[in-house]
Protein backbone atom coordinates (compact mmCIF):
# COMPACT_ATOMS: atom_id res chain seq x y z
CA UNK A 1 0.00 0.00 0.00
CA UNK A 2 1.30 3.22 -0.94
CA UNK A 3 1.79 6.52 1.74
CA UNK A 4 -1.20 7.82 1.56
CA UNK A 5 -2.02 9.45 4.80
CA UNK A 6 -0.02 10.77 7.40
CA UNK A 7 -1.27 8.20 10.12
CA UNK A 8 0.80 5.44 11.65
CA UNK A 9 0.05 3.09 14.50
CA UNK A 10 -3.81 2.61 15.57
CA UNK A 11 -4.95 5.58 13.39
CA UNK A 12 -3.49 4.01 10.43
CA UNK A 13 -5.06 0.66 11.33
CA UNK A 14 -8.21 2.16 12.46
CA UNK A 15 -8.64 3.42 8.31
CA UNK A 16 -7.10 0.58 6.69
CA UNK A 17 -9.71 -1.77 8.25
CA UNK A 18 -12.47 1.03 7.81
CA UNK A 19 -12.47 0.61 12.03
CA UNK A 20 -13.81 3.92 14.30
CA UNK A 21 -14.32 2.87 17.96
CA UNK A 22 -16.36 4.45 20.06
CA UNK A 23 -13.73 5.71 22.62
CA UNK A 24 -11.12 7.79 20.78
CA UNK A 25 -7.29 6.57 21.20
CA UNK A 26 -5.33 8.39 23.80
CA UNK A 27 -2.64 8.29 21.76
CA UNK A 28 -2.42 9.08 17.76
CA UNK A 29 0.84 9.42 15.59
CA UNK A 30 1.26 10.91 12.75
CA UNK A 31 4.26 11.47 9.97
CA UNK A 32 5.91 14.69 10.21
CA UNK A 33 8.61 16.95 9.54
CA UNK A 34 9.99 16.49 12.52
CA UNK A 35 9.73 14.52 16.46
CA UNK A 36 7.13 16.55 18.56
CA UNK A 37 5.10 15.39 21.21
CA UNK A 38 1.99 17.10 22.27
CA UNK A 39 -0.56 17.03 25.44
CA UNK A 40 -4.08 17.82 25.17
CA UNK A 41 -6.38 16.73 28.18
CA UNK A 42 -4.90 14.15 28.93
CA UNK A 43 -4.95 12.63 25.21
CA UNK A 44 -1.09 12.60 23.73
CA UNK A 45 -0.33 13.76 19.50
CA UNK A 46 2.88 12.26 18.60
CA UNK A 47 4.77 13.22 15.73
CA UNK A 48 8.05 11.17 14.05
CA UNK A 49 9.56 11.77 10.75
CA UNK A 50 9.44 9.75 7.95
CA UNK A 51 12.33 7.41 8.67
CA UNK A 52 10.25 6.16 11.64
CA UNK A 53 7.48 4.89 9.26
CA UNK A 54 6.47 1.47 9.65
CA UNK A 55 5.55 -0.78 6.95
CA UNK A 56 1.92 -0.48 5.42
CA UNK A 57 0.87 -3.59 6.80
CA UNK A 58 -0.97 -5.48 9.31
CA UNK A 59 2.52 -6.21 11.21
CA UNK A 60 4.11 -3.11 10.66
CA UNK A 61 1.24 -0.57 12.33
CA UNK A 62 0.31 -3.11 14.96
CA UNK A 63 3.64 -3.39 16.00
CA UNK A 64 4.48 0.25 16.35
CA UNK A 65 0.94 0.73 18.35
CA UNK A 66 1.72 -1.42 20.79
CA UNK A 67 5.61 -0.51 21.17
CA UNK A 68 4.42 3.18 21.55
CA UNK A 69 0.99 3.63 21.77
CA UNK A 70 0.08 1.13 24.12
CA UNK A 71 -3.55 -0.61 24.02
CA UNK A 72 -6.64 -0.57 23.30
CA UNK A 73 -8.61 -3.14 24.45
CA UNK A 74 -12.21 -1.81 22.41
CA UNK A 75 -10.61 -1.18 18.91
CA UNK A 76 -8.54 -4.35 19.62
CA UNK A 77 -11.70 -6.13 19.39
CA UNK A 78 -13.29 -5.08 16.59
CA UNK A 79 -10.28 -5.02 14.60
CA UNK A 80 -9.61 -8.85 15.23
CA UNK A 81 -13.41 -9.41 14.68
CA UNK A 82 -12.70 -8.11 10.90
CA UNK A 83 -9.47 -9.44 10.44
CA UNK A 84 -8.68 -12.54 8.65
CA UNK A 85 -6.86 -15.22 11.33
CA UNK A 86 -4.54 -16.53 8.45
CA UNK A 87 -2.51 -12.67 8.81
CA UNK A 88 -2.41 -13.64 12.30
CA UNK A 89 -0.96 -16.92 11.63
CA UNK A 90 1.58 -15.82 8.78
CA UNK A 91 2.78 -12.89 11.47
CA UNK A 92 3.52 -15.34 14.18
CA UNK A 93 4.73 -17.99 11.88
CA UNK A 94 7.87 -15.04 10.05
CA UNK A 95 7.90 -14.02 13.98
CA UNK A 96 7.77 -17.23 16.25
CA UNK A 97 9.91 -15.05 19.31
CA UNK A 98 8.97 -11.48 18.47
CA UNK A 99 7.08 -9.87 21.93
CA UNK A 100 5.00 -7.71 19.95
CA UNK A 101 3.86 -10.39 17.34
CA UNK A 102 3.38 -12.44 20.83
CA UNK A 103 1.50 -9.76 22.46
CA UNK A 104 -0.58 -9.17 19.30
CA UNK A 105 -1.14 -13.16 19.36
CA UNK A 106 -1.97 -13.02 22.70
CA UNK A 107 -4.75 -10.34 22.58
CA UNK A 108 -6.11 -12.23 19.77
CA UNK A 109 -6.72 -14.80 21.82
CA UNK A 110 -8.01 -13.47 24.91
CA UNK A 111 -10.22 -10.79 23.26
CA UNK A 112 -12.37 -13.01 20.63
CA UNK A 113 -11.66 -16.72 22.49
CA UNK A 114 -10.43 -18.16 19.15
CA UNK A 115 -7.20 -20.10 18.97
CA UNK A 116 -4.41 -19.38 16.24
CA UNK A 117 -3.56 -22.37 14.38
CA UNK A 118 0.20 -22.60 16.04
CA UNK A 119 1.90 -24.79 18.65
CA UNK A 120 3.20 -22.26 20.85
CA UNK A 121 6.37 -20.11 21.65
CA UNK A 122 9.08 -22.23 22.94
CA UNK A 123 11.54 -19.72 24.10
CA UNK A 124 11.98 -16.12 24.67
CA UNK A 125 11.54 -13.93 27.78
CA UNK A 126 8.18 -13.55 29.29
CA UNK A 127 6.67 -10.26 28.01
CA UNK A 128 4.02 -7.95 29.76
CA UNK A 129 0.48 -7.71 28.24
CA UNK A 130 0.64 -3.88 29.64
CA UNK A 131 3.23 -1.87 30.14
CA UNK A 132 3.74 -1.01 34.33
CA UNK A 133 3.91 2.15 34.19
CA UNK A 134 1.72 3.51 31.35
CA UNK A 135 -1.57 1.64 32.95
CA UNK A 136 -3.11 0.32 36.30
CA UNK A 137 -2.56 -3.10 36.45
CA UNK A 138 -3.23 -6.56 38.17
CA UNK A 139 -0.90 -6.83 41.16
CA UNK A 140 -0.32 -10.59 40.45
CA UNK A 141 -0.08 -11.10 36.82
CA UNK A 142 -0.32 -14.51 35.60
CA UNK A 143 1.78 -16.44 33.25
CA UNK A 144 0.65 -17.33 29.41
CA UNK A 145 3.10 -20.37 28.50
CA UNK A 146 2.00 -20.75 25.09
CA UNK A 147 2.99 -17.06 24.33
CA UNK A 148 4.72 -16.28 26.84
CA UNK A 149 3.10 -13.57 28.23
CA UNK A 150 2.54 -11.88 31.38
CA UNK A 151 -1.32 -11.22 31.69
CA UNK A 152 -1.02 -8.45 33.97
CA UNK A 153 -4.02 -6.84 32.22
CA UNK A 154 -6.97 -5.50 35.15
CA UNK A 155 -9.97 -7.59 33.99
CA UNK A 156 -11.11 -10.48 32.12
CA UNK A 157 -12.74 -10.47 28.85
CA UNK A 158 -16.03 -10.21 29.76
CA UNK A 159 -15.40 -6.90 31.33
CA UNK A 160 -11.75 -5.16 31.29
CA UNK A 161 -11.58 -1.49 32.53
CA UNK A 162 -8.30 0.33 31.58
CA UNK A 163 -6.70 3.39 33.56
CA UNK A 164 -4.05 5.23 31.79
CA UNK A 165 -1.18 6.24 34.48
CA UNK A 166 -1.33 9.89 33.40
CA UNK A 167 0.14 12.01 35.84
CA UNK A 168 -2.69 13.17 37.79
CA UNK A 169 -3.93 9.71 37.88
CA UNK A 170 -0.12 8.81 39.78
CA UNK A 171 -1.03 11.78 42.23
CA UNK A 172 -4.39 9.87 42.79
CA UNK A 173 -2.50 6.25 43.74
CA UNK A 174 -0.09 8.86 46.16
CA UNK A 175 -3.39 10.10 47.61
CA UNK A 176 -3.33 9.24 51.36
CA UNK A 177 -6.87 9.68 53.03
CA UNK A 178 -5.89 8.27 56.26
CA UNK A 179 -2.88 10.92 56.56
CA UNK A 180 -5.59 13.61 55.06
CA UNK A 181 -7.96 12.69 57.94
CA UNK A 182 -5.07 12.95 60.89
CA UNK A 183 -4.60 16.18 60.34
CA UNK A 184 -7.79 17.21 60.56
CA UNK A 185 -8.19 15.12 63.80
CA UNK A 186 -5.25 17.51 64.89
CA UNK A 187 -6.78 20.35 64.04
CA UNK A 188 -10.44 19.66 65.66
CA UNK A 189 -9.80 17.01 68.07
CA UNK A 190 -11.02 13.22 67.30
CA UNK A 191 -14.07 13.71 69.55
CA UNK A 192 -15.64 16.50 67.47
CA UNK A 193 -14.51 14.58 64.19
CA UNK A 194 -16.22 11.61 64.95
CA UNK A 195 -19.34 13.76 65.93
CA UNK A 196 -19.19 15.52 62.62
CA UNK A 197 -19.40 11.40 61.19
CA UNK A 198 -22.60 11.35 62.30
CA UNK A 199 -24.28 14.10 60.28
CA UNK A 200 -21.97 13.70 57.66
CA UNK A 201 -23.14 9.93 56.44
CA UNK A 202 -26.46 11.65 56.43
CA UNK A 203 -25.96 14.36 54.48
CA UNK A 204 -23.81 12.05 52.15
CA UNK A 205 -27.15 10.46 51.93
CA UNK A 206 -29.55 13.17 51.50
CA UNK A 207 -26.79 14.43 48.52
CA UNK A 208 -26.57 10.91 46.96
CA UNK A 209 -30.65 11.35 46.43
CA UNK A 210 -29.94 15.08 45.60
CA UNK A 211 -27.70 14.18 42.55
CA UNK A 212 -30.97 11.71 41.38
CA UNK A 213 -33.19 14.43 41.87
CA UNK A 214 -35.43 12.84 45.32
CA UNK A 215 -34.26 15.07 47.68
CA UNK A 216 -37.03 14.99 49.61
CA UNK A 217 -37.85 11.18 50.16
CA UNK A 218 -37.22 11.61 54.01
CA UNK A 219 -37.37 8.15 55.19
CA UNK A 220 -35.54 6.58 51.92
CA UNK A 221 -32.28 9.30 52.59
CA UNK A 222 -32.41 7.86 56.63
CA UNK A 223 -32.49 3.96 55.21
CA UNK A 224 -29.34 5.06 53.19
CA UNK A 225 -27.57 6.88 55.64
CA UNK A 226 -28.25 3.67 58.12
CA UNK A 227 -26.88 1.59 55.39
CA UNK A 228 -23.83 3.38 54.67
CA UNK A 229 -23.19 3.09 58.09
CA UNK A 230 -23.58 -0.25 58.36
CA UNK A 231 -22.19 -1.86 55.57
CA UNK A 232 -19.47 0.00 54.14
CA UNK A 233 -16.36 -2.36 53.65
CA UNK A 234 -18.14 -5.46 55.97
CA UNK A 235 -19.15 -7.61 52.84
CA UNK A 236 -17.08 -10.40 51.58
CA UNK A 237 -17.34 -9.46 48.21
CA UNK A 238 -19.89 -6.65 47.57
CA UNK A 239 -20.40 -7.25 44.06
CA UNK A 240 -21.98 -10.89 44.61
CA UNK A 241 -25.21 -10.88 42.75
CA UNK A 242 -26.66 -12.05 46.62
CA UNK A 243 -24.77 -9.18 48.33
CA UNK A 244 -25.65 -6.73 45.93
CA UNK A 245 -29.27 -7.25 45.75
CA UNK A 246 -28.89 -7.38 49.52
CA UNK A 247 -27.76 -3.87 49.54
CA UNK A 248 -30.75 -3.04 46.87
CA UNK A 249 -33.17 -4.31 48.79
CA UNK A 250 -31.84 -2.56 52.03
CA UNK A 251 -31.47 0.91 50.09
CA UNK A 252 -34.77 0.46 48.14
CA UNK A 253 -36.60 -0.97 51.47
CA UNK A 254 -38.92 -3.90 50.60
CA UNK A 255 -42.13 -1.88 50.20
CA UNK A 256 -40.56 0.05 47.03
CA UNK A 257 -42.88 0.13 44.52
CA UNK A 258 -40.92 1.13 40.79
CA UNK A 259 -39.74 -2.41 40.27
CA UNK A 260 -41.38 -5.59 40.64
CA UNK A 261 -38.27 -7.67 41.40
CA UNK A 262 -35.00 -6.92 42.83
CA UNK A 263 -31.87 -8.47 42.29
CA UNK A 264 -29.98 -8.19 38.52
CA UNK A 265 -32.44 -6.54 36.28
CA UNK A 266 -33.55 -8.68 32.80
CA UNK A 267 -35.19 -5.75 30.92
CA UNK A 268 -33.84 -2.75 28.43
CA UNK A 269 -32.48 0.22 30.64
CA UNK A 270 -31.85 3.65 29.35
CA UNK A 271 -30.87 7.09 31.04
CA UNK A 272 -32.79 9.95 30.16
CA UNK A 273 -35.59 12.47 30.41
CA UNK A 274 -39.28 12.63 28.96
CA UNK A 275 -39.78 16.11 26.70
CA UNK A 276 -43.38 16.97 26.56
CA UNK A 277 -41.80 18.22 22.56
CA UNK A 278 -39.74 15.81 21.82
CA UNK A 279 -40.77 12.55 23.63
CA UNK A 280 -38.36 10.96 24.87
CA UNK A 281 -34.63 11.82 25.20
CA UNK A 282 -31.62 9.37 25.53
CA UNK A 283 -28.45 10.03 27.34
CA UNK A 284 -27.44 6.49 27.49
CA UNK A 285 -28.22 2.99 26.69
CA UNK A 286 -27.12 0.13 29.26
CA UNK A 287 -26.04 -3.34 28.26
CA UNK A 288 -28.50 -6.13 27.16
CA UNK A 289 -29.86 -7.54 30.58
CA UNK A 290 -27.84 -10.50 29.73
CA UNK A 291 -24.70 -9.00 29.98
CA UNK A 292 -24.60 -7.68 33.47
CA UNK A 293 -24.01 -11.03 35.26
CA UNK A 294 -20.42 -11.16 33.10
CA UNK A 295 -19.80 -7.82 33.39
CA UNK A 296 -20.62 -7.41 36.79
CA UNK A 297 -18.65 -10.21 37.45
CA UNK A 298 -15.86 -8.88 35.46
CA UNK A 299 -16.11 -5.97 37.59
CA UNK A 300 -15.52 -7.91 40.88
CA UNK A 301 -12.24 -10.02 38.79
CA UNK A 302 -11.12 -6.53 38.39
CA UNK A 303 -11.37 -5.91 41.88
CA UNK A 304 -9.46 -8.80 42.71
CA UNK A 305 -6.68 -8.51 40.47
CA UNK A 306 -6.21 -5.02 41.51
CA UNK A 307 -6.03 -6.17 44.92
CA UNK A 308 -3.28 -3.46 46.75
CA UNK A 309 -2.59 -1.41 44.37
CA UNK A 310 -3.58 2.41 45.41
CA UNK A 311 -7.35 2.45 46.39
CA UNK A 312 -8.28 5.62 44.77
CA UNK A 313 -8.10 4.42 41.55
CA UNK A 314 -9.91 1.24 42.48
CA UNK A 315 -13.01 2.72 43.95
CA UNK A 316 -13.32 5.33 40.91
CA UNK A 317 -13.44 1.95 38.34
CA UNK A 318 -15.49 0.32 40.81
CA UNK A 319 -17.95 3.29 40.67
CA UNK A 320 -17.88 4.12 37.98
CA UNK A 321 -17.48 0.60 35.57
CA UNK A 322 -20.87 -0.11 38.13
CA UNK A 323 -23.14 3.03 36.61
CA UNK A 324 -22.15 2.40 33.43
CA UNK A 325 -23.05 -1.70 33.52
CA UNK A 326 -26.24 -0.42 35.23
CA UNK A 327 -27.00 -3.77 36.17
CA UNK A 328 -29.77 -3.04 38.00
CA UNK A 329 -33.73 -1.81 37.80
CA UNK A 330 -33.01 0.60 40.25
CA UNK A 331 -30.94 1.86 42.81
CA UNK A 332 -27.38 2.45 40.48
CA UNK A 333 -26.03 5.71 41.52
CA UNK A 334 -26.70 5.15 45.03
CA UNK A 335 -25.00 1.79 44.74
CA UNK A 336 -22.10 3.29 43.08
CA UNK A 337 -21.21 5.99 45.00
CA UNK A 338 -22.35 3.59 48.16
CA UNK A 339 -18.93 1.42 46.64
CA UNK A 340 -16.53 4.72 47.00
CA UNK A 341 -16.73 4.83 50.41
CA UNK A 342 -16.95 1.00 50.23
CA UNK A 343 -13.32 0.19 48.85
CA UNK A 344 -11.61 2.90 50.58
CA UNK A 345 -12.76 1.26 53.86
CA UNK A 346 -11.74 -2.28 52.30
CA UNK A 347 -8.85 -1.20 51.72
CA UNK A 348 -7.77 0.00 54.99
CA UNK A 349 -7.53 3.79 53.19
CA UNK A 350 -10.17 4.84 55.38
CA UNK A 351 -10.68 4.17 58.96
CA UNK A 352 -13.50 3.38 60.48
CA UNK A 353 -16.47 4.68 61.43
CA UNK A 354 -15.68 7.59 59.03
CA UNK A 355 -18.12 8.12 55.75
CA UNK A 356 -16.47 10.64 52.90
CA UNK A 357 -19.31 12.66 51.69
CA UNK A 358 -18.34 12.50 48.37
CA UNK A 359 -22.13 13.28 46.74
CA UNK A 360 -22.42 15.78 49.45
CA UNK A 361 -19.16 17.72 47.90
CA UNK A 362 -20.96 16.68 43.65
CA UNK A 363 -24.14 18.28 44.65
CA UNK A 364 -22.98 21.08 46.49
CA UNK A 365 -23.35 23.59 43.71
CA UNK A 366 -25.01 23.15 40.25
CA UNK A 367 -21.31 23.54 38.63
CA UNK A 368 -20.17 20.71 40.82
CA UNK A 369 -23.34 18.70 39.75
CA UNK A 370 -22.68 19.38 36.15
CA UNK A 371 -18.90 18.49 36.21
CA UNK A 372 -20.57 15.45 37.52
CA UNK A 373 -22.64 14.54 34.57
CA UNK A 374 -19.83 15.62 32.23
CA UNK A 375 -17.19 12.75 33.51
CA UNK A 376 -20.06 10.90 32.96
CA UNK A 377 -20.60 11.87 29.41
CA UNK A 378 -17.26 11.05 28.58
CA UNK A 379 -18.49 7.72 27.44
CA UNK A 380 -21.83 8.00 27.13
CA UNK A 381 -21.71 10.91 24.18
CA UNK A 382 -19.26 8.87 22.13
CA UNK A 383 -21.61 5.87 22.74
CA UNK A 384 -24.42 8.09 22.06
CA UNK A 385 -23.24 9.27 18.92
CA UNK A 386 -22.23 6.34 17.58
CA UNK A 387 -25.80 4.98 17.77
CA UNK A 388 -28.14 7.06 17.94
CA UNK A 389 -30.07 5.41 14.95
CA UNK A 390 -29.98 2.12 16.45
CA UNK A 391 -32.98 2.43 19.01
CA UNK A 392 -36.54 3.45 18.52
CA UNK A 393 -39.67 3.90 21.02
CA UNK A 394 -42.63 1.69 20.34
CA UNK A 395 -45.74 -0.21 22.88
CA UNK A 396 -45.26 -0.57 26.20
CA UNK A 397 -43.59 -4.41 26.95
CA UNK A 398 -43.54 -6.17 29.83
CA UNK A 399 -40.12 -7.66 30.55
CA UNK A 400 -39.06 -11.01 32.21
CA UNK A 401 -38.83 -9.03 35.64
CA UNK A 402 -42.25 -7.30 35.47
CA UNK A 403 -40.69 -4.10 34.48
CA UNK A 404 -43.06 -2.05 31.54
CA UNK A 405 -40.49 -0.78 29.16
CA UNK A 406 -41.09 0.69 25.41
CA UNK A 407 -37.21 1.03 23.94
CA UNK A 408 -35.49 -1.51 21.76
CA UNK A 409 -32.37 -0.92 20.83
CA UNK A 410 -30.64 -3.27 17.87
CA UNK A 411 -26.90 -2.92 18.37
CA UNK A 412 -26.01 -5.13 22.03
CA UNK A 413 -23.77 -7.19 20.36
CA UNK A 414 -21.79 -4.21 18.59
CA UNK A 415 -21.93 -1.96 21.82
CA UNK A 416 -20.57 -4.83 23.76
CA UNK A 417 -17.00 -4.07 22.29
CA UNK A 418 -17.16 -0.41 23.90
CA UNK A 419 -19.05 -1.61 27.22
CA UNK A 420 -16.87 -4.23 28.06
CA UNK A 421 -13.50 -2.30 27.67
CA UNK A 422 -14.12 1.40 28.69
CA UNK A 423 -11.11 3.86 29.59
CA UNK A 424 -11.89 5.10 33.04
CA UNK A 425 -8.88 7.34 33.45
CA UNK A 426 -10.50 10.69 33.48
CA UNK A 427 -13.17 8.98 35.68
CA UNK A 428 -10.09 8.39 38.12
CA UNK A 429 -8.88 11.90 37.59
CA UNK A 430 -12.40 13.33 38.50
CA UNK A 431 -12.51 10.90 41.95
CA UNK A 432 -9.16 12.21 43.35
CA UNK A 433 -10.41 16.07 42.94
CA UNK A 434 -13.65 15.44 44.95
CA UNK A 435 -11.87 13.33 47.82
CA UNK A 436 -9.54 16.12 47.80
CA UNK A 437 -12.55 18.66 47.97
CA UNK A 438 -14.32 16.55 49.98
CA UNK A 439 -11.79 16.35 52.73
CA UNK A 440 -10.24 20.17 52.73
CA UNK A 441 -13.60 21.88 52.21
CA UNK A 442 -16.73 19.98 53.19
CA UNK A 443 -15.43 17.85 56.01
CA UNK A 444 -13.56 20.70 57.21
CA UNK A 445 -16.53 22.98 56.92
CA UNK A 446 -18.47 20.15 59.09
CA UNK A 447 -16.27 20.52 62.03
CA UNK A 448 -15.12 24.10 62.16
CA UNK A 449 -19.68 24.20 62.36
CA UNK A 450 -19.33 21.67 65.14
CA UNK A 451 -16.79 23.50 66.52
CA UNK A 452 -18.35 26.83 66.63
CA UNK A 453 -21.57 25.17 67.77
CA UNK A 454 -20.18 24.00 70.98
CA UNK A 455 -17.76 27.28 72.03
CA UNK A 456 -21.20 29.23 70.98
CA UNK A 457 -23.55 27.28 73.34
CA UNK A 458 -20.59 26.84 76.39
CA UNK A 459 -21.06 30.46 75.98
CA UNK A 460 -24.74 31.47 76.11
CA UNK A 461 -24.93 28.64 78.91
CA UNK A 462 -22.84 31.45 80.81
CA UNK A 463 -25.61 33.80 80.20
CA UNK A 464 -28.63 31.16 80.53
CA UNK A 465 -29.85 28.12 81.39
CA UNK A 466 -30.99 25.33 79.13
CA UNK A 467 -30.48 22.09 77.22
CA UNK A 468 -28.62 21.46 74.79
CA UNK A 469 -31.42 21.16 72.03
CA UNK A 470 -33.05 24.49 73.04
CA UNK A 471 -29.42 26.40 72.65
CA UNK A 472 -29.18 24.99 69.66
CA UNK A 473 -32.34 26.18 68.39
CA UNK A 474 -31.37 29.83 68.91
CA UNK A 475 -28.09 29.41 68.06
CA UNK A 476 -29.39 27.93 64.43
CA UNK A 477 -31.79 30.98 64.71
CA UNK A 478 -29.63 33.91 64.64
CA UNK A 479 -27.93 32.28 62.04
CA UNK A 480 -30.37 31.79 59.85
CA UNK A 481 -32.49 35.03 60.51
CA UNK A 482 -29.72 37.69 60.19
CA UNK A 483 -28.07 37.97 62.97
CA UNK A 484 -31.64 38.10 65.11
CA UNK A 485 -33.70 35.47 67.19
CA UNK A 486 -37.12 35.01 65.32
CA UNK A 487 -40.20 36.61 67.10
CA UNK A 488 -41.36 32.42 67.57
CA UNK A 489 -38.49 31.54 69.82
CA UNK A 490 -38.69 34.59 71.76
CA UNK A 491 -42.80 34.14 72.68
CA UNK A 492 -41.15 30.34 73.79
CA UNK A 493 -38.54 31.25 75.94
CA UNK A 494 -39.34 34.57 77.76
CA UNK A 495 -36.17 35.01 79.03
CA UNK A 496 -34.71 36.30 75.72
CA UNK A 497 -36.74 39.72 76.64
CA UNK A 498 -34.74 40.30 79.35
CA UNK A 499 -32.38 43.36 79.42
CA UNK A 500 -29.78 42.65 77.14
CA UNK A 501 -29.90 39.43 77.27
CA UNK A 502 -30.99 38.82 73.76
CA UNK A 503 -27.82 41.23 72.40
CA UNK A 504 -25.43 39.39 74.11
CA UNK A 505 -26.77 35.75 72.75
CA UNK A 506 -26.44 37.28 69.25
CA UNK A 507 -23.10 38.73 70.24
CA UNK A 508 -21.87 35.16 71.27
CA UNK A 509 -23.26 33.53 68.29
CA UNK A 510 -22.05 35.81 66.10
CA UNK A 511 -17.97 35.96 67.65
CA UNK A 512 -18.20 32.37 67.55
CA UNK A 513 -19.23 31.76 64.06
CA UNK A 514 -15.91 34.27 62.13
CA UNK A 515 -14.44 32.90 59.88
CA UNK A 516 -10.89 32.45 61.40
């Protein structure tokens, strides 16, 4: 094949095999005048000059992607799904010892489940599937003999997240949370920390509902909160079909009425919104129902293989691969952000009884709720785009678990290639920056309150006499009235008409509550 594009590596592949994944490749090289390197969001433009160009075949491009380029499991898949296994063969056959026509051999194999006519490498060093230190990667990688091959890669085929080391995500894997929440135990005193736990896990719960838009479901938000207490980091494996529909059905409570069944759900899902112009609108389509038991439980591999390396990283996949499978009717988000705080405590990364408030610190503002949805469109507008002719809206159905659905969409099996392998490193990115929000603003914020709370009402106690839960009241009320006690409490506690008296509460309240 003549030169006759400037592409090399995955790029060049990607258009010689008329190939466009759904996730775009973090990085692309290109023939040019010169070496340059550039970095754009995290996504890397290489540039070599012409004496770096590989040969215009299979081999050539292949090799140079995954020498410098590194891998990508989704195009990967659909590229050996088109390609002829004889080019395999011949490659392996010219190139019995070659690691890269090994690797290649080996991907083939563990992506599409189809073995390569050939007996096997003999010798030759054993090679890494991924490099160390461009990717997260399974702390105890496991031998190939027939290619000899490290698999060192996350997941299994069924479901294989990858996070690219970038170097924000190697700040997240030096993230200590522990060390984070020592010094604010020195600043505040472990007694009023621990107190600040309390209303923290329910505000974390009352946000988590927030980001879903059911703020208000009173008694659903206290279920939560008594569940995130509970049973963060105390089940064996939380991603056991039986432990997570135990967690459903104890977020959900058994008299919920949207689904009919708990437990993995066996009906089309879609995220969206009705438009009284426009009917309805998709923001994303979940794998077919049959898919999430694999999935799910290539989520949990993925949790085991990653066993000790840094937990940040592991709770964003774990959170975020969850949402994305969607694997059940109901109760996702909550799940997912319930698994944050769930593998941080797992871990050992955080102690407890402490809860981070991490949807407290995504729905604190409607920026912070829209940076939110936008990690989150990171692969759902790609997916979106790439088939948004592929589903339609017809009669109401009744699916195998009771649930009334009216979408069909016609492209699982194509989608699957994207779903299964999705690049989470921005996802990881985004996780780090709320924990880091989370513990030097809203955590922080909880106990200077506490803080203030208790010097304030030590103080009016000097003044007046009372419980607790009456100071507090007025304390809460000159607050939240301007600097004045409201005209209710004073007809319920008549001494705040004494002389003075009233002035010198507000005084307190008000010298207790500066900023520092």
């Amino acid at each position: 094949m003549a030169h006759t594009t400037k592409w090399i590596g995955y790029r060049w592949l990607a258009d010689a095999y008329t190939i466009e994944p759904v996730q775009p490749f973090r990085i692309e090289s290109r023939i040019a005048g010169s070496r340059a390197s550039e970095r754009v969001d995290g996504y890397i433009h290489e540039s070599y000059p012409q004496s770096l160009r590989p040969a215009d075949t299979l081999r050539g491009h292949l090799t140079f992607a995954l020498k410098r380029e590194g891998v990508h499991l989704e195009f990967l898949s659909r590229l050996f799904d088109v390609l002829p296994t004889s080019e395999m063969e011949v490659w392996i056959a010219s190139e019995p010892s070659g690691q890269y026509a090994r690797r290649a051999c080996f991907l083939y194999e563990w992506l599409t489940g189809r073995r390569l006519s050939f007996a096997g490498v003999s010798v030759g060093n054993y090679v890494d599937a991924l490099y160390e230190d461009m990717y997260l990667t399974a702390t105890s990688p496991t031998n190939n003999p027939r290619w000899r091959v490290r698999d060192n890669l996350p997941g299994v085929r069924d479901y294989c997240p990858l996070v690219f080391r970038t170097d924000k995500v190697k700040s997240a894997e030096r993230y200590n949370v522990a060390d984070k929440l020592r010094d604010l135990q020195a600043e505040y005193g472990e007694d009023l920390l621990l107190r600040s736990t309390v209303w923290l896990t329910v505000k974390e719960s009352q946000a988590s509902f927030a980001i879903e838009h059911e703020d208000k479901q009173i008694d659903r938000i206290r279920r939560f909160a008594a569940v995130m207490e509970r049973r963060c980091g105390q089940y064996e494996s939380p991603l056991d079909e039986g432990s997570i529909t135990a967690l459903q059905t104890e977020i959900l409570g058994t008299g919920h009425k949207t689904v009919t069944s708990l437990g993995l759900r066996r009906s089309p899902v879609f995220v969206g919104e009705d438009s009284t112009f426009v009917g309805p609108m998709v923001h994303y389509i979940a794998p077919h129902w049959s898919e999430c038991g694999p999935m799910l439980a290539g989520l949990r591999a993925f949790m085991d293989r990653t066993s000790g390396r840094a937990s940040l990283p592991r709770a964003a996949v774990l959170s975020f691969g969850f949402v994305y499978i969607h694997p059940m009717a109901d109760g996702n988000g909550r799940i997912s952000r319930f698994l944050i705080n769930d593998v941080l405590r797992r871990d050992g990364a955080l102690p407890d009884p402490f809860i981070l408030p991490v949807s407290a610190t995504i729905a604190s503002t409607s920026a912070s709720r829209r940076s939110y949805d936008q990690v989150l469109e990171l692969f759902s507008k790609p997916f979106m785009r790439r088939y948004q002719d592929q589903y339609r809206f017809g009669p109401d159905q009744v699916a195998e678990d009771g649930i009334r659905c009216n979408m069909q969409f016609f492209a699982y099996e194509d989608a699957a290639k994207a779903w299964r392998y999705p690049d989470l490193t921005e996802h990881t990115e985004y996780l780090a920056h709320v924990i880091d929000l989370t513990l030097e603003h809203e955590m922080r914020k909880e106990a200077r309150y506490l803080r203030s709370t208790r010097a304030a009402r030590m103080a009016i106690k000097e003044v007046v006499e009372g419980p607790d839960s009456d100071i507090d009241r007025i304390i809460r009320s000159v607050r939240s009235n301007g600097g004045q006690i409201s005209n209710k409490l004073r007809k319920e506690f008549p001494f705040l008409d004494e002389p003075d008296v009233d002035q010198e509460i507000i005084e307190i309240v008000q010298a207790a509550f500066v900023s520092p």
